[in-house]
Structures are given as C-alpha cells and as structure tokens.
PDB file of N, CA and C in Angstrom:
ATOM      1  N   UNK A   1      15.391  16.489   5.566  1.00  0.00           N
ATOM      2  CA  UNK A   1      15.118  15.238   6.270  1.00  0.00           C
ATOM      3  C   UNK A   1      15.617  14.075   5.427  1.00  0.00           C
ATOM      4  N   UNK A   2      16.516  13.215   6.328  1.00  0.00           N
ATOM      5  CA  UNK A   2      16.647  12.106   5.321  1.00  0.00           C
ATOM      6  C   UNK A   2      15.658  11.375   4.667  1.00  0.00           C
ATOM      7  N   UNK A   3      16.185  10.158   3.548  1.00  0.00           N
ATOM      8  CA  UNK A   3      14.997   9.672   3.146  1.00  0.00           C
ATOM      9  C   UNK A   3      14.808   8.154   4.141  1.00  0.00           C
ATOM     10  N   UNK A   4      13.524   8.097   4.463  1.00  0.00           N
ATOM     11  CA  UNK A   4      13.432   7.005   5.365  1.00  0.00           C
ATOM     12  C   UNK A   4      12.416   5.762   4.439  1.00  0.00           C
ATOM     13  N   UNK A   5      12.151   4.158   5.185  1.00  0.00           N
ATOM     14  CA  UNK A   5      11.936   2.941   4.620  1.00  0.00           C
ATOM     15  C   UNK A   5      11.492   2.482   5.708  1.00  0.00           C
ATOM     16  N   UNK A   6      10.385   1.560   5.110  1.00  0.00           N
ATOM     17  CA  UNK A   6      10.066   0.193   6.471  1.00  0.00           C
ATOM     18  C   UNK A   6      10.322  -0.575   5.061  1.00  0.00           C
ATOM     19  N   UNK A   7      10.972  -1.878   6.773  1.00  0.00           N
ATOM     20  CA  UNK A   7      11.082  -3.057   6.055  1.00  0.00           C
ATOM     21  C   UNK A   7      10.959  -4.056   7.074  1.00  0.00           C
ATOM     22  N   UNK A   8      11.387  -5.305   6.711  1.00  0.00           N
ATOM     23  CA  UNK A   8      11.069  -6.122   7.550  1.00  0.00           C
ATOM     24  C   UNK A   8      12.331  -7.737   7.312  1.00  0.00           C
ATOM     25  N   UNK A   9      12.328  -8.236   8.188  1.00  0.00           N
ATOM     26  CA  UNK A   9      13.807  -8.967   7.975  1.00  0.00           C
ATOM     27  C   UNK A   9      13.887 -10.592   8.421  1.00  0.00           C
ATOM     28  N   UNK A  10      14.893 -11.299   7.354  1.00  0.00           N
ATOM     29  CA  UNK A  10      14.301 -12.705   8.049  1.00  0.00           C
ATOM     30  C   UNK A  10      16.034 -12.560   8.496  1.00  0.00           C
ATOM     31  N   UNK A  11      16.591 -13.314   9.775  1.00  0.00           N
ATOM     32  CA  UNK A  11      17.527 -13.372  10.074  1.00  0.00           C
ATOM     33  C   UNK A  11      17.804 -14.380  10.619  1.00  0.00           C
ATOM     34  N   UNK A  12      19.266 -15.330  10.262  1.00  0.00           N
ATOM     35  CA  UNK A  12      19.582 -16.370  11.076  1.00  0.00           C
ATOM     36  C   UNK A  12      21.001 -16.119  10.868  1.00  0.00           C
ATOM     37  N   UNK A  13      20.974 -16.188  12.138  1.00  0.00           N
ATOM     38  CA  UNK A  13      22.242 -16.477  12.793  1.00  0.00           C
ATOM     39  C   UNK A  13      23.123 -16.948  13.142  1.00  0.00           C
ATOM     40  N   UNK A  14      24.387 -17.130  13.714  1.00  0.00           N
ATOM     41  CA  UNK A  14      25.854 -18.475  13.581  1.00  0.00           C
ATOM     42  C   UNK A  14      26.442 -17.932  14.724  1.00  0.00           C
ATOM     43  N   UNK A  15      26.768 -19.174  15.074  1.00  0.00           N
ATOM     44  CA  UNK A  15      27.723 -19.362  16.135  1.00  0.00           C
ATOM     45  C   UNK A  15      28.985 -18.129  16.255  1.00  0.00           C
ATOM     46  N   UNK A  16      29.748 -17.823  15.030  1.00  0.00           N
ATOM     47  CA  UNK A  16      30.543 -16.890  15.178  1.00  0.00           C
ATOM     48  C   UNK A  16      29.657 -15.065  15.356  1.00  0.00           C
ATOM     49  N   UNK A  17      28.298 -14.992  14.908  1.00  0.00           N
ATOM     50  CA  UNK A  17      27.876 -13.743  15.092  1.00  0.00           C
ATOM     51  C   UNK A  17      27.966 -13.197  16.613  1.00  0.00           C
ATOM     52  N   UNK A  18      27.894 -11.658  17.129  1.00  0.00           N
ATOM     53  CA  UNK A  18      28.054 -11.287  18.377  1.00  0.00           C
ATOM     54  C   UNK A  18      27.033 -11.792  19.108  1.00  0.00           C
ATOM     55  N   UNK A  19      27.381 -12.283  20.397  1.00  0.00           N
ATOM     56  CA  UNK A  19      25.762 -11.978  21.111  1.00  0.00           C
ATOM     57  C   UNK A  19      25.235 -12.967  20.656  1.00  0.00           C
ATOM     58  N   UNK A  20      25.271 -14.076  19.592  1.00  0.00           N
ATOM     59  CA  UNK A  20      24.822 -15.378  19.483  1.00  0.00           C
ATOM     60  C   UNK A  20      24.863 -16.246  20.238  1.00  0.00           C
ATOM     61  N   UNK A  21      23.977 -16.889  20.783  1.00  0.00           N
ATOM     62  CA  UNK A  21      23.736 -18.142  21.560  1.00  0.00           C
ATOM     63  C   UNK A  21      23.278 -19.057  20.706  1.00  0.00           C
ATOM     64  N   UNK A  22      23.795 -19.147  18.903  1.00  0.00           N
ATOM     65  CA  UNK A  22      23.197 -20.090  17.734  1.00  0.00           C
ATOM     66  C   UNK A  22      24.085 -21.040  17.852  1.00  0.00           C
ATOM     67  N   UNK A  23      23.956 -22.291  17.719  1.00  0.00           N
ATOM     68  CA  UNK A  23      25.760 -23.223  18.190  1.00  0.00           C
ATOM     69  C   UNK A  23      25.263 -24.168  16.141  1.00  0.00           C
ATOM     70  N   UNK A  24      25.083 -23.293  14.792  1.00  0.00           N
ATOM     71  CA  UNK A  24      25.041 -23.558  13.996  1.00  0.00           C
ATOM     72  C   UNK A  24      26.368 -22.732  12.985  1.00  0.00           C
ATOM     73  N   UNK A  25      26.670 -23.074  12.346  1.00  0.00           N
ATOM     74  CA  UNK A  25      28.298 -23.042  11.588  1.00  0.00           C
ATOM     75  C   UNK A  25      27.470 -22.029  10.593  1.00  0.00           C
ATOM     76  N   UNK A  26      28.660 -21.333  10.144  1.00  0.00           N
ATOM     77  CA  UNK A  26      28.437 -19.904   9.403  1.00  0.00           C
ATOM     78  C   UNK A  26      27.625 -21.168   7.751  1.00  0.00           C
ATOM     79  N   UNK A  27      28.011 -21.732   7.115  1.00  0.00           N
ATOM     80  CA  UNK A  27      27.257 -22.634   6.378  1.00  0.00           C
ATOM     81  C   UNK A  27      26.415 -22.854   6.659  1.00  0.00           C
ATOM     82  N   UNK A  28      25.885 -23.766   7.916  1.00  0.00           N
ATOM     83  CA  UNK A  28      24.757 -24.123   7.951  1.00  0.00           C
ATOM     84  C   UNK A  28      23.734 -23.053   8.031  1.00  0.00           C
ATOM     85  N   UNK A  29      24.031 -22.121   8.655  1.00  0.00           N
ATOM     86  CA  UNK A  29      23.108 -20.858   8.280  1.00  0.00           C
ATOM     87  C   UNK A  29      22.929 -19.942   7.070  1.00  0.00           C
ATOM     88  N   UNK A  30      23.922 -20.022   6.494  1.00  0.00           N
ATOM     89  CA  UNK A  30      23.508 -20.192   4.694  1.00  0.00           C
ATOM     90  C   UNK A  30      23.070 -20.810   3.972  1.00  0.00           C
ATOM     91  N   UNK A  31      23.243 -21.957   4.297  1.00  0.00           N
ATOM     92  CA  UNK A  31      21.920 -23.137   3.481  1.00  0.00           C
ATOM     93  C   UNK A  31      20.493 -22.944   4.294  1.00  0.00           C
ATOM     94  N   UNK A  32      20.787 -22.705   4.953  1.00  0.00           N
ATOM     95  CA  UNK A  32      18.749 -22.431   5.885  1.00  0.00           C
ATOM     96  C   UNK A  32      18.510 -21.077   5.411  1.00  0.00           C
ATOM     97  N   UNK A  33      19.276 -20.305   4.995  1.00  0.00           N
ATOM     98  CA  UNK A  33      18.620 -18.957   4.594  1.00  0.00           C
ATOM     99  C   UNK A  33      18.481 -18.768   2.939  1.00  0.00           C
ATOM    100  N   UNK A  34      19.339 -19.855   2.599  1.00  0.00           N
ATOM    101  CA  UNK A  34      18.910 -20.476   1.001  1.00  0.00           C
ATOM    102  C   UNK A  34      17.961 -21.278   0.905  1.00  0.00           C
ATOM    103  N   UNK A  35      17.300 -21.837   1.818  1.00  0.00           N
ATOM    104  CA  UNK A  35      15.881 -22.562   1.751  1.00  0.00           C
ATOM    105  C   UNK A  35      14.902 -21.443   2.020  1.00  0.00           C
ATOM    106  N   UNK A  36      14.986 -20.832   2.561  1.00  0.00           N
ATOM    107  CA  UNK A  36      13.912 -19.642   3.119  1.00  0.00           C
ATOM    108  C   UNK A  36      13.962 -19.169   1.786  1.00  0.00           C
ATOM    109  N   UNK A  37      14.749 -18.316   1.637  1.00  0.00           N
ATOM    110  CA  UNK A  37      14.366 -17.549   0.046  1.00  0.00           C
ATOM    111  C   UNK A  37      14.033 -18.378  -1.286  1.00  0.00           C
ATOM    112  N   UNK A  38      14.101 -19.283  -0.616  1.00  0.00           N
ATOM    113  CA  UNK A  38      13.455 -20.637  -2.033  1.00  0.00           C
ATOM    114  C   UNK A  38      11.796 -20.778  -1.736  1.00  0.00           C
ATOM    115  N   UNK A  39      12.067 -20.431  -0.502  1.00  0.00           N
ATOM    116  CA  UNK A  39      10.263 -20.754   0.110  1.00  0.00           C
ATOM    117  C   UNK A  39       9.633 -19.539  -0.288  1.00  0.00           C
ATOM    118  N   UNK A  40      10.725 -18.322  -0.544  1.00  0.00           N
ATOM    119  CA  UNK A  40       9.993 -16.966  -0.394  1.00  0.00           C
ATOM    120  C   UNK A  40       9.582 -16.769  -2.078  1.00  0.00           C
ATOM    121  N   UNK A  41      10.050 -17.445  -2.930  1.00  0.00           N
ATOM    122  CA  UNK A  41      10.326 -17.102  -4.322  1.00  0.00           C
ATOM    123  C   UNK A  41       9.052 -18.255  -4.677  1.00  0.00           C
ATOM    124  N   UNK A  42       8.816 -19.570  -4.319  1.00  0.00           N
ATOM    125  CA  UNK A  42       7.650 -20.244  -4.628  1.00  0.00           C
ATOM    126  C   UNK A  42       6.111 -19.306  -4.087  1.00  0.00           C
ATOM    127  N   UNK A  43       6.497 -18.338  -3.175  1.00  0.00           N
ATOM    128  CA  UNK A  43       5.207 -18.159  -3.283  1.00  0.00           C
ATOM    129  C   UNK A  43       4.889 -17.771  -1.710  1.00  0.00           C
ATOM    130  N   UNK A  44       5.333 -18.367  -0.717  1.00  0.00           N
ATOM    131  CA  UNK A  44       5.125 -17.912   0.809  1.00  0.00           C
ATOM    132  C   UNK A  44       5.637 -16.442   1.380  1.00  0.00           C
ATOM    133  N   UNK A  45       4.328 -16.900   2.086  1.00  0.00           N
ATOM    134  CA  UNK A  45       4.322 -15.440   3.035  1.00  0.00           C
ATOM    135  C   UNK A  45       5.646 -14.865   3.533  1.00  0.00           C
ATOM    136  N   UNK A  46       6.356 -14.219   3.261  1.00  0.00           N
ATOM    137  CA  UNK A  46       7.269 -13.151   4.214  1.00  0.00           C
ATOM    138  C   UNK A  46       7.124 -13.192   5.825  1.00  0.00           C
ATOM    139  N   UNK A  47       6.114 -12.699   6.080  1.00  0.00           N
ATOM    140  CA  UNK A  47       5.937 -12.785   7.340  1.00  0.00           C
ATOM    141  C   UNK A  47       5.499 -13.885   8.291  1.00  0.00           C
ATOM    142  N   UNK A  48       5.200 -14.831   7.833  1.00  0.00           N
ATOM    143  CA  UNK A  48       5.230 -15.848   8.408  1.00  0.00           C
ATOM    144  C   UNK A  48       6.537 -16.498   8.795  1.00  0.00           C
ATOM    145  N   UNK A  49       7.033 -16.670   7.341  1.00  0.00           N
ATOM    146  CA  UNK A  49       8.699 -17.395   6.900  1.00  0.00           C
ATOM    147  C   UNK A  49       9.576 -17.008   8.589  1.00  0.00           C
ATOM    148  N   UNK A  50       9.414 -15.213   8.461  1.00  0.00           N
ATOM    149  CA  UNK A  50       9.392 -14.710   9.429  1.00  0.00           C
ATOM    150  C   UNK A  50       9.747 -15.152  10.766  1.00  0.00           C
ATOM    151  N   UNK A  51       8.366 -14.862  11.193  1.00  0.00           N
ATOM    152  CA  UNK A  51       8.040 -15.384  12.457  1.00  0.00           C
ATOM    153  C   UNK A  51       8.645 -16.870  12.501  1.00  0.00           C
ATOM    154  N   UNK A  52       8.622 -17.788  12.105  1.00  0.00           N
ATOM    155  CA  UNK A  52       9.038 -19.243  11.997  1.00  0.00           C
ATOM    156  C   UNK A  52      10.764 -19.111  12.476  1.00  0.00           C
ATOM    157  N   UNK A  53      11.018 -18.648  11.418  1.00  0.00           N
ATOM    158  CA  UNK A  53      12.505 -18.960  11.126  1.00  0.00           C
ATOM    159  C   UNK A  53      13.338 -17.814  12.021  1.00  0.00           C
ATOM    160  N   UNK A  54      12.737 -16.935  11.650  1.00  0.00           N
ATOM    161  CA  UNK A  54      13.888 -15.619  11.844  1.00  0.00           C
ATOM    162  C   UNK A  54      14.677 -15.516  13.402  1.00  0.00           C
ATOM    163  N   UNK A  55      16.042 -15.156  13.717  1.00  0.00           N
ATOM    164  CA  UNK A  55      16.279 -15.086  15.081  1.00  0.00           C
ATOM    165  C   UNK A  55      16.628 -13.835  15.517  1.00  0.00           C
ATOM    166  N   UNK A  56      15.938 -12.935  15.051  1.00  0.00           N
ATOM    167  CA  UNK A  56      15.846 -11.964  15.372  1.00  0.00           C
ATOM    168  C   UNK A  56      14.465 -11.644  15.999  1.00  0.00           C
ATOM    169  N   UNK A  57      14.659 -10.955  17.501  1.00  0.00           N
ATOM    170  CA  UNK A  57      13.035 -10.422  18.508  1.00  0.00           C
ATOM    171  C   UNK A  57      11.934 -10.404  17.139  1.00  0.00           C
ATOM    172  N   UNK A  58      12.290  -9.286  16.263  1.00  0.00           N
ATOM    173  CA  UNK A  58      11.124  -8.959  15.511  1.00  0.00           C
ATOM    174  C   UNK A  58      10.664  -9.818  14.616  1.00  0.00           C
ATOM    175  N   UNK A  59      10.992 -11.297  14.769  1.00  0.00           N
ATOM    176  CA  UNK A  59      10.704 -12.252  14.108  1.00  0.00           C
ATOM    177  C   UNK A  59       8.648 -12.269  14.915  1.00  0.00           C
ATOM    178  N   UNK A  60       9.025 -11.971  16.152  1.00  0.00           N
ATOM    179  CA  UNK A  60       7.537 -11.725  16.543  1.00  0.00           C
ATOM    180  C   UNK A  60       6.155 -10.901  16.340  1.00  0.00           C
ATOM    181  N   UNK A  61       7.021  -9.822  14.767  1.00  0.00           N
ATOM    182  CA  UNK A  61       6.159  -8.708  14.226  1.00  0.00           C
ATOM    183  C   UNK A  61       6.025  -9.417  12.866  1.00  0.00           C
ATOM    184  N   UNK A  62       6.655 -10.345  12.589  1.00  0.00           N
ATOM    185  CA  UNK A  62       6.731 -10.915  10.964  1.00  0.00           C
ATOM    186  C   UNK A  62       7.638 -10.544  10.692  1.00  0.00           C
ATOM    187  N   UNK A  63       8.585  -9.856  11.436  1.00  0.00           N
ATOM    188  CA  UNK A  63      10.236  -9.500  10.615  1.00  0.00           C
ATOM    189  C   UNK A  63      10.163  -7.998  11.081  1.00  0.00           C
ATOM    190  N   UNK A  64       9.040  -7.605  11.300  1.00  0.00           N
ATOM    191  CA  UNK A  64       9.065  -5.878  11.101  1.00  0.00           C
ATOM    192  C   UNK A  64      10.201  -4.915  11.720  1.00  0.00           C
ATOM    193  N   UNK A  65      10.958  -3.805  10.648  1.00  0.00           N
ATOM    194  CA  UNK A  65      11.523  -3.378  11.820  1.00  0.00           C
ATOM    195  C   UNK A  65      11.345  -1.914  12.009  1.00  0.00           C
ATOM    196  N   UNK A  66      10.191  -1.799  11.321  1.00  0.00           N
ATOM    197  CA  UNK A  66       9.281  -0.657  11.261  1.00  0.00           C
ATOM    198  C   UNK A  66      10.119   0.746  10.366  1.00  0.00           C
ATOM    199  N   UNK A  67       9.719   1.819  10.772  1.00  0.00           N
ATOM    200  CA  UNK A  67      10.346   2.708   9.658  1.00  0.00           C
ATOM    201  C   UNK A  67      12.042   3.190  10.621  1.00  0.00           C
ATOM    202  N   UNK A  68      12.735   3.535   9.549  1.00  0.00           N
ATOM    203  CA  UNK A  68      13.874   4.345   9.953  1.00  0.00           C
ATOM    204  C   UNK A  68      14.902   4.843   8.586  1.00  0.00           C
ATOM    205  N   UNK A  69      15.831   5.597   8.993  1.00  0.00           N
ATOM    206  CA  UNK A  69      16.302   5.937   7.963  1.00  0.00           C
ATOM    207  C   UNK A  69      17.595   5.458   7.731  1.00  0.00           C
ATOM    208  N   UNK A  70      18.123   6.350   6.880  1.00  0.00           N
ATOM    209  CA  UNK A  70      19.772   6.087   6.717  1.00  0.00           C
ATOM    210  C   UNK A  70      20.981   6.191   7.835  1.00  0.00           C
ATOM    211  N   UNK A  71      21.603   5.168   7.682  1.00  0.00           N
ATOM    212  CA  UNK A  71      22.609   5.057   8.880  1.00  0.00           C
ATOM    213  C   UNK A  71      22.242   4.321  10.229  1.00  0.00           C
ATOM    214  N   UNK A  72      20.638   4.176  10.105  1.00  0.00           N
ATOM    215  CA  UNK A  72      20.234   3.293  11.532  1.00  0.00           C
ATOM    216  C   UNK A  72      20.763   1.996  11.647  1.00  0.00           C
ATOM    217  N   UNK A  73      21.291   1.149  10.317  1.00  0.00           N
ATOM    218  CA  UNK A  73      21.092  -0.294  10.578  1.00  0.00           C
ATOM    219  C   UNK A  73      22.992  -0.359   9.639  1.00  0.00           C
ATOM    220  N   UNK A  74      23.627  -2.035  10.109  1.00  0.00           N
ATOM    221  CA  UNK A  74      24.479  -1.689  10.282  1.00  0.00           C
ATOM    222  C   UNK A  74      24.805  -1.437   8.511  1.00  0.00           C
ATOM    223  N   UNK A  75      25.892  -0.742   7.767  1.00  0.00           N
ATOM    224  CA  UNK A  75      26.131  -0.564   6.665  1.00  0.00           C
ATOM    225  C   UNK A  75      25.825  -1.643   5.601  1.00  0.00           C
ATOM    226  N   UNK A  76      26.271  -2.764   5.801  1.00  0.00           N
ATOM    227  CA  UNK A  76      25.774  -3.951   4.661  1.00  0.00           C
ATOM    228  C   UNK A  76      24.239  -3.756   4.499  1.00  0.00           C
ATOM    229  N   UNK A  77      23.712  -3.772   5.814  1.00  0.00           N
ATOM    230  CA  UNK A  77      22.227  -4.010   5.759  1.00  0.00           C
ATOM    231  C   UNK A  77      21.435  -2.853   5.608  1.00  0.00           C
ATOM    232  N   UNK A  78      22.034  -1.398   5.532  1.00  0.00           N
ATOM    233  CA  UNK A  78      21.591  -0.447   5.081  1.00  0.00           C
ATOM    234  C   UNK A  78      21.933  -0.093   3.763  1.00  0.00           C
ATOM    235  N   UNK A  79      22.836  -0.481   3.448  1.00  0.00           N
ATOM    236  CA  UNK A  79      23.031  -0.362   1.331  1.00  0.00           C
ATOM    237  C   UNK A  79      22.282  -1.217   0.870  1.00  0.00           C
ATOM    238  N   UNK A  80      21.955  -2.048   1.553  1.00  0.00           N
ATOM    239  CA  UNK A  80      20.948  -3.217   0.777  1.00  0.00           C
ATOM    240  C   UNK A  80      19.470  -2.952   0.793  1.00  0.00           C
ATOM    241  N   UNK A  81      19.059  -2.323   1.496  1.00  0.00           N
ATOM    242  CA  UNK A  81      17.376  -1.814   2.281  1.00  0.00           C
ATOM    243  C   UNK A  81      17.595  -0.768   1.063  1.00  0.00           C
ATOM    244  N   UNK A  82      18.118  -0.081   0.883  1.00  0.00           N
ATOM    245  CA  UNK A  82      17.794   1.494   0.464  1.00  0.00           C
ATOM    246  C   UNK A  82      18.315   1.141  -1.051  1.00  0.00           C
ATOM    247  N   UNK A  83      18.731   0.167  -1.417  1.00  0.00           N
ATOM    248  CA  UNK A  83      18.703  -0.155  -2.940  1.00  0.00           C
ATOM    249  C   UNK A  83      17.609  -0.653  -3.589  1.00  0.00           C
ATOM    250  N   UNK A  84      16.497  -1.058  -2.760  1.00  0.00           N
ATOM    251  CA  UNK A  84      15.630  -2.644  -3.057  1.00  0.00           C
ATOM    252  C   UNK A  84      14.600  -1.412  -3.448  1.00  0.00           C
ATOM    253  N   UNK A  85      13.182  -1.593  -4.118  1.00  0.00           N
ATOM    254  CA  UNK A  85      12.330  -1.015  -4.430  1.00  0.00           C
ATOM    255  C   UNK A  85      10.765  -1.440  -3.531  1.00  0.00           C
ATOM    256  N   UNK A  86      10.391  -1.056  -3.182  1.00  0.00           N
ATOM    257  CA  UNK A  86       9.349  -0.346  -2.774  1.00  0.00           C
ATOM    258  C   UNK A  86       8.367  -2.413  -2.710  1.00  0.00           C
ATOM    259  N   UNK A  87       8.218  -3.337  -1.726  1.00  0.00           N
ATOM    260  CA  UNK A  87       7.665  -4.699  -2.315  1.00  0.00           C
ATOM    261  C   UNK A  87       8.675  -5.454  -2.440  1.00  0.00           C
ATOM    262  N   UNK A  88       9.771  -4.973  -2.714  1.00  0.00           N
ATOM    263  CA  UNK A  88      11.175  -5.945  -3.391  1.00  0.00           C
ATOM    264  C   UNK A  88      11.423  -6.655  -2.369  1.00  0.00           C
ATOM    265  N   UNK A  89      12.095  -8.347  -2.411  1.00  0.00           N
ATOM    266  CA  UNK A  89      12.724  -8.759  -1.507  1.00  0.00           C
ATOM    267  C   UNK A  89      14.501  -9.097  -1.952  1.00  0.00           C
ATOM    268  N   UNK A  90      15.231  -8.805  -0.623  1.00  0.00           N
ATOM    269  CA  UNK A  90      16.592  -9.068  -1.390  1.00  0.00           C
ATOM    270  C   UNK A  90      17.063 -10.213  -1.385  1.00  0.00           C
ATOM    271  N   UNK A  91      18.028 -10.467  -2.499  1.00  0.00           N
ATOM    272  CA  UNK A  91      18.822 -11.726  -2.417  1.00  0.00           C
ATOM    273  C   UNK A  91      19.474 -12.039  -0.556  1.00  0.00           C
ATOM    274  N   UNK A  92      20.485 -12.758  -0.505  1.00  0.00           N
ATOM    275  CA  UNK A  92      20.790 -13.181   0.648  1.00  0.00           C
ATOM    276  C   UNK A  92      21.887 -12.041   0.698  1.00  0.00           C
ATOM    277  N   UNK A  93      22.218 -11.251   2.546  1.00  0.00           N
ATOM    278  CA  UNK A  93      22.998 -10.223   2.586  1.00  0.00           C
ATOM    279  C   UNK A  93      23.535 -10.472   3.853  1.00  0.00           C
ATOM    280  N   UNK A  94      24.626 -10.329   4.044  1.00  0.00           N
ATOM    281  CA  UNK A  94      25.461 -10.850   5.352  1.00  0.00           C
ATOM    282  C   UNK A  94      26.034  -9.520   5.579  1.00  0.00           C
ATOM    283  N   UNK A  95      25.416  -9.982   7.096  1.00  0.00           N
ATOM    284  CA  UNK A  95      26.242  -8.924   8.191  1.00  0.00           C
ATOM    285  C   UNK A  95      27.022  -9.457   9.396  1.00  0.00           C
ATOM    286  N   UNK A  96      27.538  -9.141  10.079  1.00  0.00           N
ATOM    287  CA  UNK A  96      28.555  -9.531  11.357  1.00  0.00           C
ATOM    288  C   UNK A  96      27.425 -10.420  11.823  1.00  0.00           C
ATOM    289  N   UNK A  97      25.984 -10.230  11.914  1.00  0.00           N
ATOM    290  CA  UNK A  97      24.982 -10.717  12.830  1.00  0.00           C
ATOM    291  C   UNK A  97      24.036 -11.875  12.245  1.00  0.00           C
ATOM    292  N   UNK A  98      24.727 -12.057  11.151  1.00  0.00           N
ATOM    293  CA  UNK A  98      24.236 -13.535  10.257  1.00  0.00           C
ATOM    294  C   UNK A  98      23.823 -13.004   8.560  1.00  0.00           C
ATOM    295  N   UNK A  99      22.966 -13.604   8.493  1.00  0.00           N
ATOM    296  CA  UNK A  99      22.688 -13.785   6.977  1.00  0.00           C
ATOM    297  C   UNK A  99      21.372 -13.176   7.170  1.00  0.00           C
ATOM    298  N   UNK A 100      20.837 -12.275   6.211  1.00  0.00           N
ATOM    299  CA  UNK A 100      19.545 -11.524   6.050  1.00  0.00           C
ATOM    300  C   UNK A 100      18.869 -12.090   4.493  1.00  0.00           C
ATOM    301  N   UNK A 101      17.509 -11.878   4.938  1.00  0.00           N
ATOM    302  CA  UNK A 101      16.587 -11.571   3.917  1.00  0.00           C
ATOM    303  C   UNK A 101      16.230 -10.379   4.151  1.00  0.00           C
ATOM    304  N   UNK A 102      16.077  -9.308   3.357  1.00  0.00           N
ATOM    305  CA  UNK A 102      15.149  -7.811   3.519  1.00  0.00           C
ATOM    306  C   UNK A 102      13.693  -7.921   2.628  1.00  0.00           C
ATOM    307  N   UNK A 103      12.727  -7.338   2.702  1.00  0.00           N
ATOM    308  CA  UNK A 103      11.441  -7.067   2.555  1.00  0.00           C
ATOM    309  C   UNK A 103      11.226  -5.400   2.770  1.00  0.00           C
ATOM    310  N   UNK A 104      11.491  -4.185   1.697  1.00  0.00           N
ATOM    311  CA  UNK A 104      11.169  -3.223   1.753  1.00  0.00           C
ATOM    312  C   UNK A 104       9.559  -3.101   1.851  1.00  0.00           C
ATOM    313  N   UNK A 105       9.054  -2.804   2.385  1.00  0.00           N
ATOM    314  CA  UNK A 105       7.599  -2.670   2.735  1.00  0.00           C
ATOM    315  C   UNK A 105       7.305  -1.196   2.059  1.00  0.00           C
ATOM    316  N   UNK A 106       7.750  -0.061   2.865  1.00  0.00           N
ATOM    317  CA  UNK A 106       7.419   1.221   2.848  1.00  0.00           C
ATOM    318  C   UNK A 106       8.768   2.153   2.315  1.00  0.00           C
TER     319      UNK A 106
END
C-alpha cells in the first residue's frame, strides 16, 4: 500500500491559472500568499488563514483535503506534501492552479 498524508491547503489563485475566474496578476497573488505565510509564521491559525483567504472549495474545511496518497495531487504539489514532516507548514509552492501553502496534518 502506498504511503498516504492529510493535509490541508491555503490557495490563491491568478488570472492565468485553469478554470480561474481570479482577474488578479500571477504577482499579485504572490504577494497575498507572502502575507499569508507571514501571518502563518507570527503565530495564526492555519485554518482559519484558510477559510478567509484560500480559493480553493476546501477553504470551507480550513484548507482540508483530507487523506490521500501518492500521485493524487498534481506533481509540484505532491513532492512538496510528502517532503514536509508530520505539523510542518511549507514555504510558498506553485502549481498551474496558483500559489500554495501546505499544512501536513497526518
């Protein structure tokens, strides 16, 4: 059985990502996801940050994107989940679908 992870994700998004209806410039969504992880490093909740910010559905679980394993999520964002330790949050990680924060939970 592979090895599987929960985690949970802050995501914002840009105008050039698929399936975006964000009308914000690949920058400006890097500086808002460089304030978030500034908020996340003073001390705030994950899951709130979350819910607030994130434009991703599961911004409505606190980010959650519950358990799964290897190969479910797209490659950037699965080398990055399965490197982080167990609590860890990651630096900033870009995929086709914007800019991520990860939160390995489980």
């Amino acid at each position: 059985m592979s090895e599987q992870v929960q985690a949970s994700h802050i995501l914002i998004s840009h105008s050039n990502a698929p399936n975006s209806d964000k009308d914000i410039s690949n920058e400006d969504a890097l500086e808002k996801i460089t304030e978030i992880k500034e908020k996340l490093d003073s001390g705030e909740s994950f899951s709130e940050l979350a819910t607030q910010y994130s434009d991703c559905p599961s911004s409505q679980k606190g980010g959650d994107l519950g358990l799964f394993g290897k190969g479910a999520m797209v490659p950037t964002f699965d080398e990055a989940v399965f490197k982080l330790e167990m609590g860890e949050i990651s630096d900033v990680v870009e995929t086709e679908f914007g800019y991520h924060l990860i939160h390995r939970t489980a």
